[in-house]
Protein backbone atom coordinates (compact mmCIF):
# COMPACT_ATOMS: atom_id res chain seq x y z
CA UNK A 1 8.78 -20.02 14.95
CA UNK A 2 10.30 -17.10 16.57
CA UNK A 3 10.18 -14.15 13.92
CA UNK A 4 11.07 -10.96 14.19
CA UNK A 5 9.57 -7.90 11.75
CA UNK A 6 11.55 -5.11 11.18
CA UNK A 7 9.46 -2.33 9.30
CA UNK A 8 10.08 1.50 9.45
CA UNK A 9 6.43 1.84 11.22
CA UNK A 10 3.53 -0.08 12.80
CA UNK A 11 -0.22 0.40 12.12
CA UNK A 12 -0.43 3.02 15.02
CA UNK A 13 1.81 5.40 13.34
CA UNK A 14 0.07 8.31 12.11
CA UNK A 15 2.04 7.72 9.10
CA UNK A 16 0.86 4.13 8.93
CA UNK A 17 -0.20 3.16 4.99
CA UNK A 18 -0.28 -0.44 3.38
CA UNK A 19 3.03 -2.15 4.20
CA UNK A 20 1.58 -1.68 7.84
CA UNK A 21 -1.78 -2.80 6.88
CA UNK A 22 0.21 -6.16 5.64
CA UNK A 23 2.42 -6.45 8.25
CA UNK A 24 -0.39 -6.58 10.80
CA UNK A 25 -2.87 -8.88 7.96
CA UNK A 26 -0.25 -11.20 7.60
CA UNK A 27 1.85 -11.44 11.16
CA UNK A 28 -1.37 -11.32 13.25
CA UNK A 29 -2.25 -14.30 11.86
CA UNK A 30 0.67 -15.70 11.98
CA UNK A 31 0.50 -15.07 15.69
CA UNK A 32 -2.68 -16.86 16.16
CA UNK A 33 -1.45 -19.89 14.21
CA UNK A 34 0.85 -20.19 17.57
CA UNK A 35 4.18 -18.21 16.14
CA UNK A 36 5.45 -15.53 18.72
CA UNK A 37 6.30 -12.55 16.49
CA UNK A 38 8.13 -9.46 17.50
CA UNK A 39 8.49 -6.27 15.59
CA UNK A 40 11.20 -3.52 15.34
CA UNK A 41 9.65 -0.26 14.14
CA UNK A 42 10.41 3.69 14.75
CA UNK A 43 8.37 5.69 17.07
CA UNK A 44 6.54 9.43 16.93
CA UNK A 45 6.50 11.93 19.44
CA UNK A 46 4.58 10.91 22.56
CA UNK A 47 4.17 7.22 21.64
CA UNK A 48 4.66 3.93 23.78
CA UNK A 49 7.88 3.15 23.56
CA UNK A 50 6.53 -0.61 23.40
CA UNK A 51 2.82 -2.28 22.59
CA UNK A 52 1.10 -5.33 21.17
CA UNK A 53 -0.75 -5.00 18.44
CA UNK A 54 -2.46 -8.31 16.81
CA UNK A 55 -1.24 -10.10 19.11
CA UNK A 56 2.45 -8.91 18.09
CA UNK A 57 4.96 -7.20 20.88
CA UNK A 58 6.13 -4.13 18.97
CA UNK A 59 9.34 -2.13 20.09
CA UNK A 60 9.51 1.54 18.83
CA UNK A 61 12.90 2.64 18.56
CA UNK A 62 14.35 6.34 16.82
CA UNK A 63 11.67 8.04 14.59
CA UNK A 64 10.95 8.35 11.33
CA UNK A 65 14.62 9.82 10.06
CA UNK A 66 16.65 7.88 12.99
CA UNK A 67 15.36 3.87 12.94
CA UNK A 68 18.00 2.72 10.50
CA UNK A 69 20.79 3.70 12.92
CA UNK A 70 18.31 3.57 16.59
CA UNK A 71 16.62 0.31 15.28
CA UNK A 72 19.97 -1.92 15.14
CA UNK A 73 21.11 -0.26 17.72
CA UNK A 74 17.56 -1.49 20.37
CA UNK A 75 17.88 -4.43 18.37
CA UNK A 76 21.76 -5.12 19.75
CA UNK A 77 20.75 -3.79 23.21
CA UNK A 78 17.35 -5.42 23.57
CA UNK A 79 16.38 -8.28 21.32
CA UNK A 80 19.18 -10.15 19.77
CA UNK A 81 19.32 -12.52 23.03
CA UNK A 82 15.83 -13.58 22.24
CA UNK A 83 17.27 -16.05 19.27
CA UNK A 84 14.90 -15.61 16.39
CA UNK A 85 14.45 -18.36 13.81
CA UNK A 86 13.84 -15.94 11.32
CA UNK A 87 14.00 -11.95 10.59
CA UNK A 88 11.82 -10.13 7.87
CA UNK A 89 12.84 -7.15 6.74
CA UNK A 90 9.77 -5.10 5.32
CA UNK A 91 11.75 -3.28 2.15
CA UNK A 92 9.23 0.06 2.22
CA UNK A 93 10.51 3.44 1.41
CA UNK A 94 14.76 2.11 2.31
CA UNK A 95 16.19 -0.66 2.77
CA UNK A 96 17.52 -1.12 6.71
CA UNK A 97 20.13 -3.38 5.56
CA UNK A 98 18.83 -6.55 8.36
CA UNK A 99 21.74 -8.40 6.69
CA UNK A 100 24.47 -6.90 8.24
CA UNK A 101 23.36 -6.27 11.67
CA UNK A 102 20.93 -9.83 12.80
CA UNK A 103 21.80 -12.83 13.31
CA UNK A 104 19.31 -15.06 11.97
CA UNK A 105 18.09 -15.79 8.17
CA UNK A 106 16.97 -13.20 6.90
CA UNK A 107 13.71 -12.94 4.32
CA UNK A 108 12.96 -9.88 2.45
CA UNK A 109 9.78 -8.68 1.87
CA UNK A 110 9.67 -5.84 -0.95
CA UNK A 111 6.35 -3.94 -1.85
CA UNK A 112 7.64 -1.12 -3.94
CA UNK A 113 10.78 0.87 -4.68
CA UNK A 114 10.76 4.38 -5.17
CA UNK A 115 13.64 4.88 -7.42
CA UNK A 116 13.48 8.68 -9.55
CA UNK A 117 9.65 8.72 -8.25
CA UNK A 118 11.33 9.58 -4.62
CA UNK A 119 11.69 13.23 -5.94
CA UNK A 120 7.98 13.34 -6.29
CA UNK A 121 7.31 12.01 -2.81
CA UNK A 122 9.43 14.01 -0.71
CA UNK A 123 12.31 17.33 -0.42
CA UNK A 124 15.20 16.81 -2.91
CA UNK A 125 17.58 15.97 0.12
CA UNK A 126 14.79 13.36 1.82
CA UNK A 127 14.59 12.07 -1.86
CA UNK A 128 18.31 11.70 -2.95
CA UNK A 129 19.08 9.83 0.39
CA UNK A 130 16.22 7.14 -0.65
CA UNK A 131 17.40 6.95 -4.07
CA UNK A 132 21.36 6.44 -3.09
CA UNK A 133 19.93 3.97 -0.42
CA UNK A 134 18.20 2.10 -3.27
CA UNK A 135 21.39 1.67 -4.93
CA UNK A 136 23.27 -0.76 -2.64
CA UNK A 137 20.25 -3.43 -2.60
CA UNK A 138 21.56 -5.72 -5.13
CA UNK A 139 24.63 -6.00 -3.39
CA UNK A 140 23.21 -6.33 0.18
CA UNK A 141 20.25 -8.81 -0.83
CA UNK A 142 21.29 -10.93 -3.42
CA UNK A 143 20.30 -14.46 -2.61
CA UNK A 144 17.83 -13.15 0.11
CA UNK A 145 14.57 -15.13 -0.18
CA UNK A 146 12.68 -12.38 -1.08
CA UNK A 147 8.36 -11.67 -1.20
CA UNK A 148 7.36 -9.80 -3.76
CA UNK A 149 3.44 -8.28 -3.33
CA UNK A 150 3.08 -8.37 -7.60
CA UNK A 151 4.72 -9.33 -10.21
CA UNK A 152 5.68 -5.75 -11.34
CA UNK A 153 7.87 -5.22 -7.87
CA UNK A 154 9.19 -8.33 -9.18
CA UNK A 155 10.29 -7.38 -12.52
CA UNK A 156 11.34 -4.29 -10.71
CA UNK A 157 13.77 -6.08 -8.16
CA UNK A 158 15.20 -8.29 -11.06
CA UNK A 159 15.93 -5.25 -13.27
CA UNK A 160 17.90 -4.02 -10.40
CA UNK A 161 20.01 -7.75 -9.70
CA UNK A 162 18.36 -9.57 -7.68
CA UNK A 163 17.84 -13.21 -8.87
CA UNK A 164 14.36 -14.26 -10.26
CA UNK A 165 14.40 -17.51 -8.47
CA UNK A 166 14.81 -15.89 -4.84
CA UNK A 167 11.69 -13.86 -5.25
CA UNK A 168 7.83 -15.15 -4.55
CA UNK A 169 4.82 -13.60 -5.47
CA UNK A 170 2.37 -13.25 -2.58
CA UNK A 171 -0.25 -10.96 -3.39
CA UNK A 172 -1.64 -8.36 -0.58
CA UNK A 173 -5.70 -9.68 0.20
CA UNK A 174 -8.41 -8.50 1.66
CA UNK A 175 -11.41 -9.20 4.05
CA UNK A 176 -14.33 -9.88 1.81
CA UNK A 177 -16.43 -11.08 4.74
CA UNK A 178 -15.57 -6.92 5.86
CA UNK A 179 -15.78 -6.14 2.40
CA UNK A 180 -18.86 -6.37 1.12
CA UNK A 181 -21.02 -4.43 -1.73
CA UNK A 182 -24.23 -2.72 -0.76
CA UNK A 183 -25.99 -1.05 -3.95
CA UNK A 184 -28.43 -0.13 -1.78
CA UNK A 185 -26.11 2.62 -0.44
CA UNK A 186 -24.73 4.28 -3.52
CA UNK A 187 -25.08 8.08 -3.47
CA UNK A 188 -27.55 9.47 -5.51
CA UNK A 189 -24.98 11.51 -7.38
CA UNK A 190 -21.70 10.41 -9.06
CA UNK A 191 -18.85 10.23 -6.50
CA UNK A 192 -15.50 9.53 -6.71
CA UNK A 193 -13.41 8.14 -4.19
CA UNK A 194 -9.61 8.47 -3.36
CA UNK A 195 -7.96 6.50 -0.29
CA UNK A 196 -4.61 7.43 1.01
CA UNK A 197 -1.80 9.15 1.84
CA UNK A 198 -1.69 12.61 0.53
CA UNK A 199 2.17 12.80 -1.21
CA UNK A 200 2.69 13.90 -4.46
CA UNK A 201 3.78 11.13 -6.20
CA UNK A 202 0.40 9.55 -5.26
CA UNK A 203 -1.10 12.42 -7.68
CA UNK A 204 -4.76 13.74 -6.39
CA UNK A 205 -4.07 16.55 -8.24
CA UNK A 206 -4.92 14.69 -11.30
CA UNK A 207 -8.50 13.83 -9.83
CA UNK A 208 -9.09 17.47 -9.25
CA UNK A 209 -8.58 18.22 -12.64
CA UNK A 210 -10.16 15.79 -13.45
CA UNK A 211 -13.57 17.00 -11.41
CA UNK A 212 -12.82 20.02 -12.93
CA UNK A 213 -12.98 19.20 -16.26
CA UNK A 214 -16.42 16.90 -15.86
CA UNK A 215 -17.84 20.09 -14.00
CA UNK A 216 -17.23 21.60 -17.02
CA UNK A 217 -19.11 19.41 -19.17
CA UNK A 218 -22.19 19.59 -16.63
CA UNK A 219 -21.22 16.25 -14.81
CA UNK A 220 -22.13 16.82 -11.49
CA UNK A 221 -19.54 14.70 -9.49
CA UNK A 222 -18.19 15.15 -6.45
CA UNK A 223 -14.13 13.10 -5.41
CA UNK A 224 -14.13 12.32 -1.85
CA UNK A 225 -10.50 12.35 -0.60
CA UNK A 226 -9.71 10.39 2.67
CA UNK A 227 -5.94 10.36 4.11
CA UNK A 228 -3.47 13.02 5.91
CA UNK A 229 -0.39 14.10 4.43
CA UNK A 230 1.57 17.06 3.08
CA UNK A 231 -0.22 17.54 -0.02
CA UNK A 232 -3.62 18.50 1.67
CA UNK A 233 -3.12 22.12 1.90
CA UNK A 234 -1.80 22.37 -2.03
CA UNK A 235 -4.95 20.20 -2.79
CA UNK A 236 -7.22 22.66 -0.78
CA UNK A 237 -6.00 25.57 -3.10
CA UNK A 238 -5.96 23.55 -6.21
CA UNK A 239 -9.72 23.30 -6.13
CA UNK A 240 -10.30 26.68 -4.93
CA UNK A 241 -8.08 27.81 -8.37
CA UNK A 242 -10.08 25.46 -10.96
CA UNK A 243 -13.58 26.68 -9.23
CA UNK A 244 -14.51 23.37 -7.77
CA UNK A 245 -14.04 23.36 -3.46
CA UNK A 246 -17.57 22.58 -3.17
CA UNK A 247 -16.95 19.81 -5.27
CA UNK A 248 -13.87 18.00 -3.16
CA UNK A 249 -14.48 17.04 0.27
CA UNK A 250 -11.05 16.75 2.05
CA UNK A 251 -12.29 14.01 5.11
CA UNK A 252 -8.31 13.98 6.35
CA UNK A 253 -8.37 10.60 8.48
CA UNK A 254 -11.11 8.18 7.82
CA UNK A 255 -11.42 5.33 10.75
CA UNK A 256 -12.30 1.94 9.30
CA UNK A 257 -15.83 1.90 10.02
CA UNK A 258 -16.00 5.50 7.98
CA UNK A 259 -13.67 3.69 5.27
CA UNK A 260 -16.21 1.11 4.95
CA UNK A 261 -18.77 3.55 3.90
CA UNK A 262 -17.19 5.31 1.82
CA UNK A 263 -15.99 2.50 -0.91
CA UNK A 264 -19.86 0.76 -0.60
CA UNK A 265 -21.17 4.48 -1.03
CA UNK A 266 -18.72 5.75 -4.02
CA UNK A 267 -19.73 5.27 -7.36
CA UNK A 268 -15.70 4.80 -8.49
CA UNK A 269 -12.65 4.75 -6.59
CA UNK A 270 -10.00 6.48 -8.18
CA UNK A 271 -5.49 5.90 -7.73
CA UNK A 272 -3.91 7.59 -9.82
CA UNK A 273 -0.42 7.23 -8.41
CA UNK A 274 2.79 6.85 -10.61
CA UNK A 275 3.99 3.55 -8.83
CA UNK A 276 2.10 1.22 -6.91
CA UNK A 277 3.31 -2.23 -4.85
CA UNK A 278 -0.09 -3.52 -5.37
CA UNK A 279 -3.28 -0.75 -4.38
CA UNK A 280 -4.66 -2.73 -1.77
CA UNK A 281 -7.32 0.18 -1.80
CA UNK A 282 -7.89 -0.88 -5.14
CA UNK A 283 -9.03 -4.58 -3.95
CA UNK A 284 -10.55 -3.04 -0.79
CA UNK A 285 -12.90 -0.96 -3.50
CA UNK A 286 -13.28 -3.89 -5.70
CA UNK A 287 -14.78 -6.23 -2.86
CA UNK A 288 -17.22 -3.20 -1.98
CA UNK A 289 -18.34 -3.60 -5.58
CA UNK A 290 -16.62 -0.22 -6.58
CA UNK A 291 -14.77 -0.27 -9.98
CA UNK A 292 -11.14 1.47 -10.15
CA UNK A 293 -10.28 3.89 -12.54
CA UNK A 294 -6.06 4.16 -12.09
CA UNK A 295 -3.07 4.92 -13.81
CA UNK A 296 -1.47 2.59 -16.07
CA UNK A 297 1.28 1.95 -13.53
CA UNK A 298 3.65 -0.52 -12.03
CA UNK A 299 1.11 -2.59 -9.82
CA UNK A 300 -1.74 -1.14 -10.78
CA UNK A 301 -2.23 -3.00 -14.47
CA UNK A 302 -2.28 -6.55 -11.62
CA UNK A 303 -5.02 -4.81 -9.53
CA UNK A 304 -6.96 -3.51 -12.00
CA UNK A 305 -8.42 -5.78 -14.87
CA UNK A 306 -8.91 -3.29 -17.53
CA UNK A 307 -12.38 -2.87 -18.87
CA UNK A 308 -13.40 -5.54 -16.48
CA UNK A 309 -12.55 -4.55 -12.91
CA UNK A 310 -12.35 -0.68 -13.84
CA UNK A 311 -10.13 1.22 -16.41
CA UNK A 312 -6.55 2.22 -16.62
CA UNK A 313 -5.39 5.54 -17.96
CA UNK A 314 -1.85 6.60 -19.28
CA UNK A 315 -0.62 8.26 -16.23
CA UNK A 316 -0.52 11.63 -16.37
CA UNK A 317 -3.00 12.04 -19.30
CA UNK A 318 -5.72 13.87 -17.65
CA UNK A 319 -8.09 14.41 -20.55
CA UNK A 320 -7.98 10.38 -20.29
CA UNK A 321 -8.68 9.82 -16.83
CA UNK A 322 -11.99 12.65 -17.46
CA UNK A 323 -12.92 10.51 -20.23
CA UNK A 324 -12.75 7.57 -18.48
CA UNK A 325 -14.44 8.63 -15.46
CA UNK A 326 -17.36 10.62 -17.90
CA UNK A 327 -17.54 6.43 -19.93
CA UNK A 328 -18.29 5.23 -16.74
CA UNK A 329 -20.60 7.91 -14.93
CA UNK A 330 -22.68 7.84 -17.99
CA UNK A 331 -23.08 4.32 -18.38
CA UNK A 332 -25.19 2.52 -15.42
CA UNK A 333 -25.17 -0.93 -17.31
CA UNK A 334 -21.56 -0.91 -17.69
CA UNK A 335 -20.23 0.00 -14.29
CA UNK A 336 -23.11 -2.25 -13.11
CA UNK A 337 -21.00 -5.10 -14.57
CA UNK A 338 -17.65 -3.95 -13.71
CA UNK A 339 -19.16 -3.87 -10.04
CA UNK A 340 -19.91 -7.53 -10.03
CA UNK A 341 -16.94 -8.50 -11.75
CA UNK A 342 -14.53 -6.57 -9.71
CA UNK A 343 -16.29 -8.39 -6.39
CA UNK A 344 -15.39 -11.93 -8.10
CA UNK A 345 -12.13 -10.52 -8.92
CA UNK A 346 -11.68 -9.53 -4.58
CA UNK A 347 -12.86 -13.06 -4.42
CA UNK A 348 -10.10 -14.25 -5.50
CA UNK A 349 -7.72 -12.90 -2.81
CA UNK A 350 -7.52 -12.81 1.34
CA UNK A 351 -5.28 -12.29 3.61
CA UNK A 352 -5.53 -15.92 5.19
CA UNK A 353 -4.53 -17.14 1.79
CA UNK A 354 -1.17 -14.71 1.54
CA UNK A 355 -0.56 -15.08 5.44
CA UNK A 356 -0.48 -19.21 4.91
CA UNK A 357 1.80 -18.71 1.72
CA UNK A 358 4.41 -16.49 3.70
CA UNK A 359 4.75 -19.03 6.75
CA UNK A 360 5.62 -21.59 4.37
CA UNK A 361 8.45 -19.60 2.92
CA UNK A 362 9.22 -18.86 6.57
CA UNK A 363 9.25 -22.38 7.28
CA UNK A 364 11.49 -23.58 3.77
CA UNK A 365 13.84 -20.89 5.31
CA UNK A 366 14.09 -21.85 9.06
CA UNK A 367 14.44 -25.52 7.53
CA UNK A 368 17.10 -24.54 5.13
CA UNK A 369 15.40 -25.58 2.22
CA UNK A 370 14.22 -21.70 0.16
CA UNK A 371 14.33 -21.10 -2.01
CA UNK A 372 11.85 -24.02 -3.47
């Protein structure tokens, strides 16, 4: 097949987060099962306007604010002689409404909407553009094919009017050959570990409180944050105003090989975001042996088991998430267990898997035969 991706960024993007991570986990192999896969994404200042990445030629058009209007615009100039089979739209942040503007079938993949919990994640004008973009995605992709990465994004998309019987489930992976636990390595005091962006609707803030409060009980725990973003600063003077900078270590980018470290090293990994597609950090953490401790959120309740893989929290409640974090610091046996049944949980995902389920829908579609 000929396929073309159309996502807002690539994995190079210093914005890059998990819809990249999955585009380039599921369309790199895609590539090296013999399909020749192109990708449509914006650019940053100073990039290449074109690479290949996995094996997949990527064309950077606009930037972050200008790709729905520069992106069909390259596409009309540049690509749409090339005669793709099929076009996947990667539904992160807003749509880019493929639809109207290829000319091949078009399959939507959808991690998570934003709806009111843009106004956490950006400026009131950034955020009421994504929610009024929102609105129109009934309308524009009903009886799309559609991949859903849980089944809450599901439940979410059917809510809004799209049909339940155009959307699969295809769960993000993970490498668990990468991913593997070392006890061996654990710090030798408690640790907490958050991976991500840094935007407020991801909430670190409750982890500092959190810390803060466990300081307070004589807990000596340290949260480890790695990811950029435009909460760092407001994080940095959070701590500083509850009394505990010496206890949060803001590590800004982490490269993979530091990433690794720190989820085999961590005694929990901690999301405590308000809306999640999936957490792939989550299952990242879990093959590493590292129970979660998240919010009891859209996505999170599939990636967390509660009191098996980790814990969830009501979001929000920060007196819970201490407690939670204090049941588990306290109790060696316990997360012991979680640990080994969060690994058999990993297990039970990969990227291979997901990558082989998506180029069958690809294929039902191409053949004229989705939904199945």
């Amino acid at each position: 097949m000929r396929i073309l991706v159309v996502n807002w960024l690539d994995r190079d993007n210093p914005q890059a987060g998990g819809a990249e991570e999955h585009l380039h986990e599921i369309f790199g192999r895609l590539v090296a099962r013999g399909h020749e896969v192109t990708a449509l994404v914006s650019g940053w200042p100073g990039c290449e306007p074109t690479a290949t990445l996995d094996g997949i030629e990527v064309h950077r058009a606009g930037g972050r604010y200008t790709f729905s209007l520069a992106g069909p615009a390259y596409y009309r100039r540049i690509l749409a002689s090339r005669g793709f089979d099929v076009v996947v739209e990667d539904l992160n942040k807003v749509p880019i409404f493929t639809p109207y503007w290829v000319g091949a079938p078009v399959v939507l993949v959808a991690h998570h909407l934003f709806g009111t919990t843009a106004f956490q994640a950006a400026s009131v004008p950034i955020a009421a553009a994504t929610w009024l973009l929102e609105r129109p995605i009934p309308a524009v992709y009903r009886g799309t094919p559609t991949i859903a990465v849980s089944k809450s994004t599901r439940a979410d998309l059917v809510a809004r009017g799209l049909h339940a019987e155009d959307i699969d489930v295809v769960p993000n992976g993970v490498d668990v050959a990468m991913y593997v636990p070392r006890p061996d390595s654990k710090t030798v005091h408690p640790t907490l570990l958050f991976l991500g962006r840094l935007k407020q609707y991801k909430r670190v803030d409750l982890v500092i409180e959190a810390v803060a409060r466990l300081a307070r009980d004589g807990i000596d725990v340290e949260v480890r944050v790695g990811g950029t973003g435009d909460q760092a600063d407001a994080l940095r003077a959070l701590a500083i105003r509850l009394g505990v900078s010496d206890r949060v270590r803001l590590l800004g980018y982490v490269p993979d090989d530091v990433k690794l470290e720190l989820l085999q090293s961590s005694w929990l990994h901690v999301l405590t975001s308000q809306k999640e597609g999936w957490g792939i950090s989550v299952i990242e953490a879990a093959a590493c042996g590292t129970p979660s401790v998240a919010s009891d959120a859209p996505g999170l309740r599939e990636s967390v088991q509660h009191d098996r893989t980790g814990l969830l929290v009501p979001h929000g409640d920060v007196e819970a998430l201490a407690g939670a974090l204090r049941v588990l610091i306290r109790d060696p046996g316990r997360r012991a267990r979680m640990s080994e049944q969060a690994r058999s949980f990993a297990e039970e995902y990969s990227w291979d898997a997901s990558a082989l389920r998506v180029e069958a829908l690809l294929n039902r579609v191409v053949d004229g035969s989705a939904p199945e």
